[in-house]
Protein backbone atom coordinates (compact mmCIF):
# COMPACT_ATOMS: atom_id res chain seq x y z
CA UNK A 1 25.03 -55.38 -2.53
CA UNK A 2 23.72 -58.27 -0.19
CA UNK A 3 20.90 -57.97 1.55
CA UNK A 4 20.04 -59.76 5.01
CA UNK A 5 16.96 -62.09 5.83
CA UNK A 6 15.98 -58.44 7.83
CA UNK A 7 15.89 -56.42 5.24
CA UNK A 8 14.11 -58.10 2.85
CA UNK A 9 11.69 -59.40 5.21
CA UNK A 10 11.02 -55.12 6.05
CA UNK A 11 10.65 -54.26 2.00
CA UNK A 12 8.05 -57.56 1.87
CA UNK A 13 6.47 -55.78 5.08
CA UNK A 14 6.48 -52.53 3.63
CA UNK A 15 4.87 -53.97 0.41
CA UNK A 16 2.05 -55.29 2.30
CA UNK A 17 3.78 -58.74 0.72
CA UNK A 18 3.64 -62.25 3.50
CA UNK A 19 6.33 -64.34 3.33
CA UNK A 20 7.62 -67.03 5.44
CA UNK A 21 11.28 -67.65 6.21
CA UNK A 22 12.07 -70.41 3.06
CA UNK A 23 10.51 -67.55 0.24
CA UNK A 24 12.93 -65.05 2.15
CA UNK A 25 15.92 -67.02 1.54
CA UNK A 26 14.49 -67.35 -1.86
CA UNK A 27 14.14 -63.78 -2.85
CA UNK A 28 17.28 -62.44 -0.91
CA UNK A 29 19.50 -62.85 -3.72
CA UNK A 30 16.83 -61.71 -6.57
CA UNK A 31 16.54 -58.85 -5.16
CA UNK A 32 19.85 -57.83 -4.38
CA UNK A 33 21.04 -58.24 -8.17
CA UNK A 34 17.37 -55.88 -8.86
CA UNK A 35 19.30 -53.27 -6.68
CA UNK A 36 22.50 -54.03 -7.72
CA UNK A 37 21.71 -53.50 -11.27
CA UNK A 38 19.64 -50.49 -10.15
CA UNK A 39 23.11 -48.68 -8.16
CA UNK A 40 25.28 -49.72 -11.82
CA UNK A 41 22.37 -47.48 -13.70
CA UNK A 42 22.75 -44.67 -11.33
CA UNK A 43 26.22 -44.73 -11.76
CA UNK A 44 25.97 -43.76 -15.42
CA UNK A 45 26.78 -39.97 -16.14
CA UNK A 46 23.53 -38.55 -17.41
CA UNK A 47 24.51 -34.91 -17.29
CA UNK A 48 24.25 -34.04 -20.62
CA UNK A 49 21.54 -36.23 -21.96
CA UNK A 50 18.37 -34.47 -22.76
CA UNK A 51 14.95 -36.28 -21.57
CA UNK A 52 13.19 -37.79 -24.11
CA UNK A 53 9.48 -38.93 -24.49
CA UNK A 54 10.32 -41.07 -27.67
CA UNK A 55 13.78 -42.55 -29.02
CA UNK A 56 12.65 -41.83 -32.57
CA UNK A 57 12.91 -38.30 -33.52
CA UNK A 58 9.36 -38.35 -34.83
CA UNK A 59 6.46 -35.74 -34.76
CA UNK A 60 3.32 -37.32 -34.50
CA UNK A 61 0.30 -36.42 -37.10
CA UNK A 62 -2.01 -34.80 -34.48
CA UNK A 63 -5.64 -33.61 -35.63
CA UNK A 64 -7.37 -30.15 -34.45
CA UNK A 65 -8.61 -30.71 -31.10
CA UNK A 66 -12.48 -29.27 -32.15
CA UNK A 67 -15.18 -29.91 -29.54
CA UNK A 68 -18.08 -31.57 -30.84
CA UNK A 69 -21.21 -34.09 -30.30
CA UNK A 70 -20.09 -36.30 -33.52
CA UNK A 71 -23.13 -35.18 -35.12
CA UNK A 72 -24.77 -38.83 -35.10
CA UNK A 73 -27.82 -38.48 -32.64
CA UNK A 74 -29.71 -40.79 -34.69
CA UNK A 75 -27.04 -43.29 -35.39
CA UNK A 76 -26.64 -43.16 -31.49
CA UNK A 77 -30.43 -43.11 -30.19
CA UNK A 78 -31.04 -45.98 -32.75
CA UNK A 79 -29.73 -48.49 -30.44
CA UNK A 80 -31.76 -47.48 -27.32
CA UNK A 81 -34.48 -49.60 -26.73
CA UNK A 82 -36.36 -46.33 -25.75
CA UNK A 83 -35.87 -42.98 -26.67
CA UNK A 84 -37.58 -39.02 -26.09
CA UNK A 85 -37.02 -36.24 -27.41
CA UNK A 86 -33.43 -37.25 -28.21
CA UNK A 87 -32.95 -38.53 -24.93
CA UNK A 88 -32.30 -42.20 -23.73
CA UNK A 89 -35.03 -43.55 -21.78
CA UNK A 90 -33.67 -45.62 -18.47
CA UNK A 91 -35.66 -47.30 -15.55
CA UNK A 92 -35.76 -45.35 -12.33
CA UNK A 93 -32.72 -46.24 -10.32
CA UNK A 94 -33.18 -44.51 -6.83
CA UNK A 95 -37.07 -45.23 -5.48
CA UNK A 96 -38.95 -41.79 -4.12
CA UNK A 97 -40.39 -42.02 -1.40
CA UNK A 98 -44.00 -41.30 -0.44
């Protein structure tokens, strides 16, 4: 498929992509082998082909998906410069007004 100096110039404006007349006479012909190769892949009879998430027929080792809190508040709060009542201490970060 060829594309014109038009065309390409209305995917680069779509694509919020600037380019002057030189890098349009540049990219006409990249871009029609990208959708040339594109139209030979849809041309490929897919109908009985399953979709797959992997190519390897693998099962991956999952672990239990438990909820909890790691169990390591002291592990954690040891690296706060402050801490309360196992809580991180922080400055203020909106003022009050009086």
């Amino acid at each position: 498929m060829s594309l014109d100096k038009k065309s390409v110039k209305k995917v680069a404006s779509l694509a919020r992509i600037r380019m002057n007349d030189d890098e349009l006479e540049l990219i006409s012909p990249k871009l029609a082998n990208i959708i040339g190769f594109i139209e030979q892949l849809a041309e490929v009879n897919t109908d009985n082909v399953e979709p797959l998430a992997n190519v390897v027929d693998i099962t991956p080792d999952l672990r239990a998906d438990i909820v909890n809190d790691g169990n390591c508040e002291d592990k954690v709060l040891a690296n706060a410069p402050e801490e309360t009542q196992g809580y991180f201490v922080v400055p203020n970060a909106i003022e009050e007004k009086k």
